[in-house]
PDB file of N, CA and C in Angstrom:
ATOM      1  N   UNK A   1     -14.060  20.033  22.557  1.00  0.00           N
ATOM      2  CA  UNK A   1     -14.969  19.258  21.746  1.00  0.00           C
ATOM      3  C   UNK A   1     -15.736  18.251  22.606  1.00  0.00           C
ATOM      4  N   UNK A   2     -15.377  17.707  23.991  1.00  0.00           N
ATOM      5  CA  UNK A   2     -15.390  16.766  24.543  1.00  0.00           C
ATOM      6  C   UNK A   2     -17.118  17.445  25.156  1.00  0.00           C
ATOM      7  N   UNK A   3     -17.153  18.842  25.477  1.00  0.00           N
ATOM      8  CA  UNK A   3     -18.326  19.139  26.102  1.00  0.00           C
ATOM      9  C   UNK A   3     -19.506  19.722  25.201  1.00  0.00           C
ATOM     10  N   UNK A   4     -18.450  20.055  24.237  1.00  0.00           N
ATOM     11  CA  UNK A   4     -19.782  20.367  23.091  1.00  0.00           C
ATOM     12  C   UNK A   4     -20.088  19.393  22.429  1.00  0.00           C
ATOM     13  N   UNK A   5     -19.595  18.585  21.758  1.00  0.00           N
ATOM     14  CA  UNK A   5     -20.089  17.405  21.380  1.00  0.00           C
ATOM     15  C   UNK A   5     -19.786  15.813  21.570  1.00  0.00           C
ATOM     16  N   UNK A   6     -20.001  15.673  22.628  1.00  0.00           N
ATOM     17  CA  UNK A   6     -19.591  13.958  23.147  1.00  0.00           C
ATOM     18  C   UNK A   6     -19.563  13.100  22.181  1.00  0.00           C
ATOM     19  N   UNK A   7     -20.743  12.967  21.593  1.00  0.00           N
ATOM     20  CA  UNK A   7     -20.679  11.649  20.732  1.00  0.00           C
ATOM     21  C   UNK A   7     -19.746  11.645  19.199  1.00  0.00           C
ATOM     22  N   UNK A   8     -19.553  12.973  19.094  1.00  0.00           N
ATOM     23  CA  UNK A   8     -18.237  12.937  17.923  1.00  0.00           C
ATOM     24  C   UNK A   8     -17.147  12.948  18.630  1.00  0.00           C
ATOM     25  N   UNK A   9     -17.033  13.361  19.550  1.00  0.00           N
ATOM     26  CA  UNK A   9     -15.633  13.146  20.740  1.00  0.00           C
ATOM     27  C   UNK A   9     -15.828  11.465  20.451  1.00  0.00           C
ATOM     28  N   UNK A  10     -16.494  10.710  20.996  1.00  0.00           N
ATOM     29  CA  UNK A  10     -15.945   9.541  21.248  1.00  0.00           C
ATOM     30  C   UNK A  10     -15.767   9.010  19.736  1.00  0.00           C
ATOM     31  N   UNK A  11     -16.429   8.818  18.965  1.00  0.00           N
ATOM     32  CA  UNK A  11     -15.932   8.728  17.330  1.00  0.00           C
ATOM     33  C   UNK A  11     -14.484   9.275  17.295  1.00  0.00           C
ATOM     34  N   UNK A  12     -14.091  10.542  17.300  1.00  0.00           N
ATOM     35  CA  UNK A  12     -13.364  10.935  16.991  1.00  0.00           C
ATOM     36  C   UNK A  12     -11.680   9.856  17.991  1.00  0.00           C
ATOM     37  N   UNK A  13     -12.105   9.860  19.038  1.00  0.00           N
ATOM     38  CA  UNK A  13     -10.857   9.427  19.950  1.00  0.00           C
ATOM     39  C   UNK A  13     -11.001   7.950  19.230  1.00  0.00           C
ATOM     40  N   UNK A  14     -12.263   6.807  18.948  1.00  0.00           N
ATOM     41  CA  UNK A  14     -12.676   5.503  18.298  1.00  0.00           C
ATOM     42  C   UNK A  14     -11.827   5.509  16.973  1.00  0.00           C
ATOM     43  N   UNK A  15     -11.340   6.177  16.018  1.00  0.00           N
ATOM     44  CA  UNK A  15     -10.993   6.707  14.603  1.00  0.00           C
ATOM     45  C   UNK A  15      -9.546   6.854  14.950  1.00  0.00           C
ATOM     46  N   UNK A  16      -8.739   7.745  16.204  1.00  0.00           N
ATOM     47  CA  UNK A  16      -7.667   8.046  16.414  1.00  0.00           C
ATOM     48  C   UNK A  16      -7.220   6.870  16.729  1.00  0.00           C
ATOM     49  N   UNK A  17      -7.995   5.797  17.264  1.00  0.00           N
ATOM     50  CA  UNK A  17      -7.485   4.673  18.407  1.00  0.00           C
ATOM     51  C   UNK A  17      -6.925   3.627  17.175  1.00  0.00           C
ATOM     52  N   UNK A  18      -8.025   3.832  15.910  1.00  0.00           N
ATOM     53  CA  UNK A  18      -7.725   2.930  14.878  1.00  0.00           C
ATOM     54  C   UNK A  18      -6.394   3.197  14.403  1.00  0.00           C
ATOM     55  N   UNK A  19      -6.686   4.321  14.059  1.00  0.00           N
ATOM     56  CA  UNK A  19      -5.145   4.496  13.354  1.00  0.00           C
ATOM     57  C   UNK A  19      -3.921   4.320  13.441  1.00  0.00           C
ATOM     58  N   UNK A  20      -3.603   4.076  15.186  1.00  0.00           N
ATOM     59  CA  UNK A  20      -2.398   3.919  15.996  1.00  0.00           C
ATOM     60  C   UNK A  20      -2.839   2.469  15.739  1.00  0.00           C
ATOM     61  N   UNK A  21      -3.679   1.653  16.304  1.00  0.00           N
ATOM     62  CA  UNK A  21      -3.691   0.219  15.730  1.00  0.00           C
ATOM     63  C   UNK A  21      -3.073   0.129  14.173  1.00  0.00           C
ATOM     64  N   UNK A  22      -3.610   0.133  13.599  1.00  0.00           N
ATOM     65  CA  UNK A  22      -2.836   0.241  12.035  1.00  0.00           C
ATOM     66  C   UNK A  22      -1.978   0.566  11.702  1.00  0.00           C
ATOM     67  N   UNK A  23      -1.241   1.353  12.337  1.00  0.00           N
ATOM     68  CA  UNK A  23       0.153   1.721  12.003  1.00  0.00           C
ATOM     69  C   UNK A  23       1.110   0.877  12.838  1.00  0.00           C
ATOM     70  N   UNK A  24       0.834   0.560  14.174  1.00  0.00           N
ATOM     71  CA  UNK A  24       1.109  -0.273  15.424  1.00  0.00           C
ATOM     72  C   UNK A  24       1.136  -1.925  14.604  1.00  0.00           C
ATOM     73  N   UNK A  25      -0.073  -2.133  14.046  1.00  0.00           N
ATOM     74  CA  UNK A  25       0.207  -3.722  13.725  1.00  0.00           C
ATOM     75  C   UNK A  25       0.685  -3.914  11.942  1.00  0.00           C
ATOM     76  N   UNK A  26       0.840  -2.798  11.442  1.00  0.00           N
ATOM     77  CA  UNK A  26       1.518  -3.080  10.225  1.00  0.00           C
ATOM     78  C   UNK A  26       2.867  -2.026   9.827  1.00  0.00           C
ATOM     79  N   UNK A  27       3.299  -1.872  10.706  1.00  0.00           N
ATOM     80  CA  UNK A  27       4.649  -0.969  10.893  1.00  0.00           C
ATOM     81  C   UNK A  27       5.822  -2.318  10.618  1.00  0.00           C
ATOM     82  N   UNK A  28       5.740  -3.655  10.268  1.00  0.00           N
ATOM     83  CA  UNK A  28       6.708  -4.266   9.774  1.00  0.00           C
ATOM     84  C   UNK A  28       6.501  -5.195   8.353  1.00  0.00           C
ATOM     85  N   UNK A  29       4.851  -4.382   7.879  1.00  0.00           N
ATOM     86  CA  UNK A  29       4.964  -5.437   6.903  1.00  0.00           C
ATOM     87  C   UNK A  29       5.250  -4.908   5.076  1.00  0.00           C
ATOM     88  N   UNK A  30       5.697  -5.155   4.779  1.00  0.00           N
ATOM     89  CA  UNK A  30       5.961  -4.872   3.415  1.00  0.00           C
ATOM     90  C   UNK A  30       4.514  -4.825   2.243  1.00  0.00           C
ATOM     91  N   UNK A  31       3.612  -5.131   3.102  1.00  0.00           N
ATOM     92  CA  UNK A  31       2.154  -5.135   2.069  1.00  0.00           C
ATOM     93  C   UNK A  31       1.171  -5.190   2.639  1.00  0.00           C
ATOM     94  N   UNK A  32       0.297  -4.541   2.270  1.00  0.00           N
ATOM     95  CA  UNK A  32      -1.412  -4.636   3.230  1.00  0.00           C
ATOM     96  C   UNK A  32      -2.493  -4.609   2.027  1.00  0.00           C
ATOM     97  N   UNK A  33      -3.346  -5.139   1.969  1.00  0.00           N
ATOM     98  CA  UNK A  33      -4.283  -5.019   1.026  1.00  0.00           C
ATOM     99  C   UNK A  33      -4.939  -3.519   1.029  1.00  0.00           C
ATOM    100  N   UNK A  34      -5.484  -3.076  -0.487  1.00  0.00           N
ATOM    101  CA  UNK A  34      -6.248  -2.259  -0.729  1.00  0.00           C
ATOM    102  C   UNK A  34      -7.036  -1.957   0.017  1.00  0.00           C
ATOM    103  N   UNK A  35      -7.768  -2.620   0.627  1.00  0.00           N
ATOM    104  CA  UNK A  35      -9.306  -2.967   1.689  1.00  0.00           C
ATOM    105  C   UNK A  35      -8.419  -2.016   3.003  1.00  0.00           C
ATOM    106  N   UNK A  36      -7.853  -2.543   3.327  1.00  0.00           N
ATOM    107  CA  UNK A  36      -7.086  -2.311   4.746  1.00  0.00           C
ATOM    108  C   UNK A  36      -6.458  -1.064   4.692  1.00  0.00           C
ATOM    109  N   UNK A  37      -5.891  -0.379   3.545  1.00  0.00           N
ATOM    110  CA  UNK A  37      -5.549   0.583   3.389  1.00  0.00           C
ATOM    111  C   UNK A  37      -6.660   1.773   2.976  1.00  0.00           C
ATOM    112  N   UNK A  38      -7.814   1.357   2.239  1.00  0.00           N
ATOM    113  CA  UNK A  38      -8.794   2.444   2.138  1.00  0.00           C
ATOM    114  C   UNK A  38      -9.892   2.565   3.372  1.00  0.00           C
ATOM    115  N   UNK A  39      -9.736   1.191   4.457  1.00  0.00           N
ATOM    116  CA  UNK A  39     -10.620   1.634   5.490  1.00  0.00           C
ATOM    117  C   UNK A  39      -9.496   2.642   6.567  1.00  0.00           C
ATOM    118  N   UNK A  40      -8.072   2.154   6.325  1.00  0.00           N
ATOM    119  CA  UNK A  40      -7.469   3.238   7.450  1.00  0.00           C
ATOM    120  C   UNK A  40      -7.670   5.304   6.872  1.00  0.00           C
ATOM    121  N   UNK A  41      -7.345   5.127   5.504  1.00  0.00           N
ATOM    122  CA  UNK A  41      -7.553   6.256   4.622  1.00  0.00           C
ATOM    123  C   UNK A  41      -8.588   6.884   5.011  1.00  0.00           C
ATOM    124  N   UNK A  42      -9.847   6.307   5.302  1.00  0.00           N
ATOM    125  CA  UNK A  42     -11.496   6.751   6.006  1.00  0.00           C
ATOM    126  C   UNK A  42     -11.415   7.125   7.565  1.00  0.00           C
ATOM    127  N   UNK A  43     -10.310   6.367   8.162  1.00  0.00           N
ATOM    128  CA  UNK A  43     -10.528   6.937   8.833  1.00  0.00           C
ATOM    129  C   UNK A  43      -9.518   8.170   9.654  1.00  0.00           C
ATOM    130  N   UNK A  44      -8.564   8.428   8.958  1.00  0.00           N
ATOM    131  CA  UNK A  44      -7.726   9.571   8.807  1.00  0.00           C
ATOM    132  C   UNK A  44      -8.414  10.594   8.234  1.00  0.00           C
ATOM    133  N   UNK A  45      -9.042  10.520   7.453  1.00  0.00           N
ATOM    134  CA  UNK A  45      -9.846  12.081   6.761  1.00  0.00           C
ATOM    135  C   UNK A  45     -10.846  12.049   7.863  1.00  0.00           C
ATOM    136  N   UNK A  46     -11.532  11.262   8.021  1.00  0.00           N
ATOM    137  CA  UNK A  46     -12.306  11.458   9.693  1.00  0.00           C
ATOM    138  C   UNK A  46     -11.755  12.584  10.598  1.00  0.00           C
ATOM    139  N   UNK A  47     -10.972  12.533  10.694  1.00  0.00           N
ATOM    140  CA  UNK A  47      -9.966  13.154  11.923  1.00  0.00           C
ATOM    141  C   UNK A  47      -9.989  14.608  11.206  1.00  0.00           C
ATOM    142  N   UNK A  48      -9.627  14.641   9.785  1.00  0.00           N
ATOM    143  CA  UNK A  48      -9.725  16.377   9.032  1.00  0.00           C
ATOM    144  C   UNK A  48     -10.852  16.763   8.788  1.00  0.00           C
ATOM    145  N   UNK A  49     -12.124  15.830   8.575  1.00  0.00           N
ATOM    146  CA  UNK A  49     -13.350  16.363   8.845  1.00  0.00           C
ATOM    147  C   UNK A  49     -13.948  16.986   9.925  1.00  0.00           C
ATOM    148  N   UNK A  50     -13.148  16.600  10.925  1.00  0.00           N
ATOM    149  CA  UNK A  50     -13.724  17.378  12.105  1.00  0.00           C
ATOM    150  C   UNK A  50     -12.985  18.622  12.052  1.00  0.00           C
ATOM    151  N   UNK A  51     -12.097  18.581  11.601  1.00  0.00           N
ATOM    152  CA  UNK A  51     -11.136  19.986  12.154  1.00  0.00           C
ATOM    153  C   UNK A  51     -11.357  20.568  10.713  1.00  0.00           C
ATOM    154  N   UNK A  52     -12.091  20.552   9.310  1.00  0.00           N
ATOM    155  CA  UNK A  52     -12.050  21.006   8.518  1.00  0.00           C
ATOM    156  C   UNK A  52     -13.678  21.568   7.746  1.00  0.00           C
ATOM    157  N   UNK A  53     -14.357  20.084   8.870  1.00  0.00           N
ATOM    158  CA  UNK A  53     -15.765  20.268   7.865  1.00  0.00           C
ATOM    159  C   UNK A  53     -15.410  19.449   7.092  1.00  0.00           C
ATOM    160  N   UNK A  54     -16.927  20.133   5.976  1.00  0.00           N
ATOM    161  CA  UNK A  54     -16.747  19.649   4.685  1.00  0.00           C
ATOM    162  C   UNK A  54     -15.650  20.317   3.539  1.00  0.00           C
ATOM    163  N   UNK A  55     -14.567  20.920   3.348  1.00  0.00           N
ATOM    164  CA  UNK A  55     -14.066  21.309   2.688  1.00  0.00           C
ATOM    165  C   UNK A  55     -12.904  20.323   2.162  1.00  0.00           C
ATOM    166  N   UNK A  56     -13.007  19.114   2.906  1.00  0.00           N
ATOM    167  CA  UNK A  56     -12.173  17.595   1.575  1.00  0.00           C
ATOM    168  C   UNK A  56     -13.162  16.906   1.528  1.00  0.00           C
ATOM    169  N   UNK A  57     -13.557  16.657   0.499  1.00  0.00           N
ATOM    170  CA  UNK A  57     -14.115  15.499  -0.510  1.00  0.00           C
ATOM    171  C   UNK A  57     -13.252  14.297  -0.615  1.00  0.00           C
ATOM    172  N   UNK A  58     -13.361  13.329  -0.336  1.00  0.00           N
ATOM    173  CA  UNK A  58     -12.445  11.806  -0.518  1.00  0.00           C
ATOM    174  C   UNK A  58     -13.643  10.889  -1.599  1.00  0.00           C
ATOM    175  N   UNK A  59     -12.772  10.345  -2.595  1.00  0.00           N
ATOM    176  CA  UNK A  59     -13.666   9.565  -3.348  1.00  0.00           C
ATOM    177  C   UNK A  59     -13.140   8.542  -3.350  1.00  0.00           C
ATOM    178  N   UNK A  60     -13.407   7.114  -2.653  1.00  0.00           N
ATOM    179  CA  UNK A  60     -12.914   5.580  -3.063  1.00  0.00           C
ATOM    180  C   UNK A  60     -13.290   5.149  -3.832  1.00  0.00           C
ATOM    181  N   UNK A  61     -12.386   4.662  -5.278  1.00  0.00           N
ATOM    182  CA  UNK A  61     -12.917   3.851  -5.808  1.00  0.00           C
ATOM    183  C   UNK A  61     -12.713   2.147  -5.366  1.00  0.00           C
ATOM    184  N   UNK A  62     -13.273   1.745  -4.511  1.00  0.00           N
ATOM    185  CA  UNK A  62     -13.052   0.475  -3.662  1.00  0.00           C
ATOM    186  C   UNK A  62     -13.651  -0.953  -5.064  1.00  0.00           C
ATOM    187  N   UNK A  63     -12.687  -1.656  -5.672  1.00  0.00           N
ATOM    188  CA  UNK A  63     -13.154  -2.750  -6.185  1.00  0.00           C
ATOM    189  C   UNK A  63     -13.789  -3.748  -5.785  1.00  0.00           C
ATOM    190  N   UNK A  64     -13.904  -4.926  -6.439  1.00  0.00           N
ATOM    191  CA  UNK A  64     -14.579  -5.880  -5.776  1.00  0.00           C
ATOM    192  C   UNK A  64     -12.841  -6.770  -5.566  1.00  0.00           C
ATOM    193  N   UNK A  65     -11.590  -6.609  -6.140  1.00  0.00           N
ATOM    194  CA  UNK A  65     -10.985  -7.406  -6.418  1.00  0.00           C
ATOM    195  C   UNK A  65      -9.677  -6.610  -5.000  1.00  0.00           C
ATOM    196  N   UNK A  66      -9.992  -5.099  -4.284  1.00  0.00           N
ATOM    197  CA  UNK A  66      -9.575  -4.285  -3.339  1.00  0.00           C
ATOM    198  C   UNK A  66      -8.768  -5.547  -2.353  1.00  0.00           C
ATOM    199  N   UNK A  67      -9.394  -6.802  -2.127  1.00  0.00           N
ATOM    200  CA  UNK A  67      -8.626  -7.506  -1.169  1.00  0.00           C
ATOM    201  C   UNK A  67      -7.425  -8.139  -1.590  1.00  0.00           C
ATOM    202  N   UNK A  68      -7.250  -8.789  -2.660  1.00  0.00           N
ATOM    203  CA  UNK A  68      -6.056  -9.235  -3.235  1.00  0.00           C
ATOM    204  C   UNK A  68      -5.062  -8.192  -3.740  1.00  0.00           C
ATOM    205  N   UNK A  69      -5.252  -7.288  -3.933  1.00  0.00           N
ATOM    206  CA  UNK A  69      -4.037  -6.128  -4.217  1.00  0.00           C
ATOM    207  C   UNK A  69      -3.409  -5.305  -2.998  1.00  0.00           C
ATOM    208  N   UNK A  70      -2.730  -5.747  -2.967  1.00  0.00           N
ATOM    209  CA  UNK A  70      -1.299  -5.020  -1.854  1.00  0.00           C
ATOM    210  C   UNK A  70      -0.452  -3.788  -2.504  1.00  0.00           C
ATOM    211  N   UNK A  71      -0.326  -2.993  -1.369  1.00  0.00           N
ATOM    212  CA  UNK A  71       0.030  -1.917  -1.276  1.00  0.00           C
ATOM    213  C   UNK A  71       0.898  -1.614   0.056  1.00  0.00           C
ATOM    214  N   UNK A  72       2.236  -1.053  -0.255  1.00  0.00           N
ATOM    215  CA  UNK A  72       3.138  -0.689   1.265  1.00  0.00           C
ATOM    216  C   UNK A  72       2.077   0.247   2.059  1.00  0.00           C
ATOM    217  N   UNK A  73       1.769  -0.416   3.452  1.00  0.00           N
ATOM    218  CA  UNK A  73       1.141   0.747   3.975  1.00  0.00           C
ATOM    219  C   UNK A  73       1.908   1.605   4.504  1.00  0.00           C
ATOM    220  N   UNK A  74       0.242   2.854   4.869  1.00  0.00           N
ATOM    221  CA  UNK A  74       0.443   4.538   4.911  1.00  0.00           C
ATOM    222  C   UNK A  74       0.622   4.631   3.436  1.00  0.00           C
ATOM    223  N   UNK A  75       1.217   4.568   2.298  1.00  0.00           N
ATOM    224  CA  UNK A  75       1.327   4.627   1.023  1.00  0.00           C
ATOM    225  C   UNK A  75       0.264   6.053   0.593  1.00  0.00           C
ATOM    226  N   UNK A  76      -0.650   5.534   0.916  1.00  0.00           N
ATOM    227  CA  UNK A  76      -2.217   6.450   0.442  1.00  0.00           C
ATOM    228  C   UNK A  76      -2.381   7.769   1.371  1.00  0.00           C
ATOM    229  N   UNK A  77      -1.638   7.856   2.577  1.00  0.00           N
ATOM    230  CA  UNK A  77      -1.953   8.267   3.976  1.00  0.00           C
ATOM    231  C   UNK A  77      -0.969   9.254   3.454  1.00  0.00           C
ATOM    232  N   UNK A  78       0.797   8.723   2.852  1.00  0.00           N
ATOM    233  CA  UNK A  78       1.195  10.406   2.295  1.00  0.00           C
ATOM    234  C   UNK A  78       1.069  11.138   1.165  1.00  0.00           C
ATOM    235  N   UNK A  79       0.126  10.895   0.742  1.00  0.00           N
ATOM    236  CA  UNK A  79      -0.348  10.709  -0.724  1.00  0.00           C
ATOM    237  C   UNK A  79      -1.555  12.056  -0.312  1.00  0.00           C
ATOM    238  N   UNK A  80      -2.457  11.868   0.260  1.00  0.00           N
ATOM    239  CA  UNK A  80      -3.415  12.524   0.823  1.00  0.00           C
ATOM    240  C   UNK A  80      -2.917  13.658   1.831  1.00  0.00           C
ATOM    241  N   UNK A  81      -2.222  13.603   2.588  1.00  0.00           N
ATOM    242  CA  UNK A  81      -1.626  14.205   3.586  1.00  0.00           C
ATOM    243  C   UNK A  81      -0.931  15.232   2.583  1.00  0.00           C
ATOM    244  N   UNK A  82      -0.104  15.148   1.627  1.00  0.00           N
ATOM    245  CA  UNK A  82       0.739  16.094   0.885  1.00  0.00           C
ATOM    246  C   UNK A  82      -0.277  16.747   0.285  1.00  0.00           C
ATOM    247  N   UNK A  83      -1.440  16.458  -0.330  1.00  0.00           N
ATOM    248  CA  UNK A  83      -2.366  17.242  -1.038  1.00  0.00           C
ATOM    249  C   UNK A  83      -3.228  18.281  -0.338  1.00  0.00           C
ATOM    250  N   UNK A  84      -2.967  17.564   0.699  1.00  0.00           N
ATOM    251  CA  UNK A  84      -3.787  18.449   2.051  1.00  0.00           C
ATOM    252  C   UNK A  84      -3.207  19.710   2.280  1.00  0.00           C
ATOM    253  N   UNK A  85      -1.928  19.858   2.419  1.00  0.00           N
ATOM    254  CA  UNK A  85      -0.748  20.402   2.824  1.00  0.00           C
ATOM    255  C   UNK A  85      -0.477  21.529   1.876  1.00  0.00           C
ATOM    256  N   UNK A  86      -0.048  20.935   0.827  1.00  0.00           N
ATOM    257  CA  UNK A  86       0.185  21.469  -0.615  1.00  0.00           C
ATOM    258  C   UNK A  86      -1.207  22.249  -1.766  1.00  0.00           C
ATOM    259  N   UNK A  87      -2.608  22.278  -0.635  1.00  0.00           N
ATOM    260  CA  UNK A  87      -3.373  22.861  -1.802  1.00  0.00           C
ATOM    261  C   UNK A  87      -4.118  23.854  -1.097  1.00  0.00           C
ATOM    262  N   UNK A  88      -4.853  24.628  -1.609  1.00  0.00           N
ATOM    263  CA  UNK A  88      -5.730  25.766  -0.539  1.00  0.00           C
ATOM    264  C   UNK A  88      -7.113  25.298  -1.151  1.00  0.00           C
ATOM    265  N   UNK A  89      -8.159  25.320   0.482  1.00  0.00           N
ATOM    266  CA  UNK A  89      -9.466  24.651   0.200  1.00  0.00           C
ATOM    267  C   UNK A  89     -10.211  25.463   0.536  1.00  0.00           C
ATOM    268  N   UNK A  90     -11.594  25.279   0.927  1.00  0.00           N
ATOM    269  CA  UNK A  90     -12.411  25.557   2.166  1.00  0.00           C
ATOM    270  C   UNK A  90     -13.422  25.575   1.689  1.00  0.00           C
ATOM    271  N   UNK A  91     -14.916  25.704   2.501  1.00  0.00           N
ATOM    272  CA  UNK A  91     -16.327  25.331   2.284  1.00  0.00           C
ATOM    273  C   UNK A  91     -17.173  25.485   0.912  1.00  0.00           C
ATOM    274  N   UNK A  92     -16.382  26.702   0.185  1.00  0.00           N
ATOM    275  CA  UNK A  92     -17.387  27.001  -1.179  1.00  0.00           C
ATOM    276  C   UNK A  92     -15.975  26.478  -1.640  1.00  0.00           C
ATOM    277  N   UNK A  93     -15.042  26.073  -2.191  1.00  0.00           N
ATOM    278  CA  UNK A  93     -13.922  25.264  -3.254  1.00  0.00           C
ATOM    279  C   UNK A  93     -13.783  24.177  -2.553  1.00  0.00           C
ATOM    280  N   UNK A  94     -14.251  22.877  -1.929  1.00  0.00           N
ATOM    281  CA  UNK A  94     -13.216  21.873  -1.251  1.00  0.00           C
ATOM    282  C   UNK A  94     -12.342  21.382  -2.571  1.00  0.00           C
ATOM    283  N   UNK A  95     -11.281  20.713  -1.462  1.00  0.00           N
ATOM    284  CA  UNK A  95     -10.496  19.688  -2.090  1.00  0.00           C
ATOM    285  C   UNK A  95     -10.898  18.667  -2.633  1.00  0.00           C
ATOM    286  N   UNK A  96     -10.715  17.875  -3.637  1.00  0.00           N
ATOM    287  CA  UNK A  96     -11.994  17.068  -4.326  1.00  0.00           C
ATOM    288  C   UNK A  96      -9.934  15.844  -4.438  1.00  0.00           C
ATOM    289  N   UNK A  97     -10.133  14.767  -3.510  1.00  0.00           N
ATOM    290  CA  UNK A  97      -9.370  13.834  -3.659  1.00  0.00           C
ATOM    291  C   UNK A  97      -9.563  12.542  -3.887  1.00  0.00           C
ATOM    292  N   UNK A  98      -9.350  12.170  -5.531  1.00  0.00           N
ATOM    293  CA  UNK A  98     -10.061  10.772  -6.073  1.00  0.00           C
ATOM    294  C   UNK A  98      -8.928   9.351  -6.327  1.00  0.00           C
ATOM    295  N   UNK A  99      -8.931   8.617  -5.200  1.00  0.00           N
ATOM    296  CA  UNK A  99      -8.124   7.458  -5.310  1.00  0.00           C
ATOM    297  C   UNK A  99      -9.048   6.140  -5.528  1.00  0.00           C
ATOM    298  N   UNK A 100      -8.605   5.764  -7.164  1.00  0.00           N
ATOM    299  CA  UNK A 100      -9.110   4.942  -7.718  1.00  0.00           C
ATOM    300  C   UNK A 100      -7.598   4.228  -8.829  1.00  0.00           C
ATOM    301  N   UNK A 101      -8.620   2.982  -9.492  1.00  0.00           N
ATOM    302  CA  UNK A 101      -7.600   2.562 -10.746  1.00  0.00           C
ATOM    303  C   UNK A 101      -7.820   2.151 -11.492  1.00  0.00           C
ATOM    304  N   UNK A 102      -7.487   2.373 -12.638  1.00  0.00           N
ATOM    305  CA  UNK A 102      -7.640   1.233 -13.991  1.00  0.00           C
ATOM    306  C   UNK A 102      -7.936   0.113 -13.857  1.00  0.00           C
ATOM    307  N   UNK A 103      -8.742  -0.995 -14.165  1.00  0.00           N
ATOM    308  CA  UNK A 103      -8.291  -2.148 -14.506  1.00  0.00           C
ATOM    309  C   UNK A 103      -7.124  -2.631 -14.802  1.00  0.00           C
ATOM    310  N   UNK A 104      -6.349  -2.143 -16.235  1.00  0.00           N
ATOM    311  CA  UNK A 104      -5.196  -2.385 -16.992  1.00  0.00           C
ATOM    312  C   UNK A 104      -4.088  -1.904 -16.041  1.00  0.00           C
ATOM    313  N   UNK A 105      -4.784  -1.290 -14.793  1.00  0.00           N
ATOM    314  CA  UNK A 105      -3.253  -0.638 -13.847  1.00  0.00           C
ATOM    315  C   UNK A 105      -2.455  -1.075 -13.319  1.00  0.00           C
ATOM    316  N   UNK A 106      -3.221  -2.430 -12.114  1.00  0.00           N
ATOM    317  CA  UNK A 106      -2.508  -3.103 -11.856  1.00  0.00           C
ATOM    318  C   UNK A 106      -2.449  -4.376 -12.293  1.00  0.00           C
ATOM    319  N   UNK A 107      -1.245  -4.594 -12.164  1.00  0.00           N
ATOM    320  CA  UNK A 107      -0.475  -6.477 -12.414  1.00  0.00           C
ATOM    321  C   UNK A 107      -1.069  -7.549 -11.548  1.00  0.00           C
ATOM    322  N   UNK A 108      -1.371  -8.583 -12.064  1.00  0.00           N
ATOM    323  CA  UNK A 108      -1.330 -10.008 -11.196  1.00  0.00           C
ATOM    324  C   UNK A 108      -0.195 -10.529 -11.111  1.00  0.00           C
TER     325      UNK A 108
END
């Protein structure tokens, strides 16, 4: 990939680099905000877009309220990963994966 296409090579290794950061600096915490968890989520399907194309669809529903709600991270990461795993896709059917929520869903 590195000679056919450089500039998604370096995206692509930029995206990998994140993810080990993110897992690296929140591998002891018991909660990460929504925000923090749907930008790592973006950029993990990054990584299956290249090796997949377009055949996953990811839909965020990102709130305005996404920063104050915590979530154990990776949470979303095996959530996505099992659907990946567990479903058959490809260019004319993708996978169509919609992580969103109620209002009434979550608690204050």
């Amino acid at each position: 990939m590195v000679e056919e296409d450089p500039k998604k090579s370096v995206q692509y290794i930029n995206r990998l680099s994140a993810i080990y950061r993110y897992v690296l600096n929140n591998r002891r915490q018991n909660v990460v905000s929504l925000t923090q968890e749907f930008d790592f989520i973006k950029d993990y399907l990054f990584l299956y877009e290249v090796r997949y194309g377009k055949s996953i669809h990811l839909k965020l529903e990102e709130g305005v309220h996404s920063e104050k709600w915590g979530i154990p991270p990776l949470t979303l990461q095996l959530l996505v990963e099992n659907a990946i795993k567990h479903n058959l896709f490809e260019q004319e059917n993708p996978l169509q994966i919609h992580i969103g929520f109620e209002p009434g869903d979550i608690y204050s």
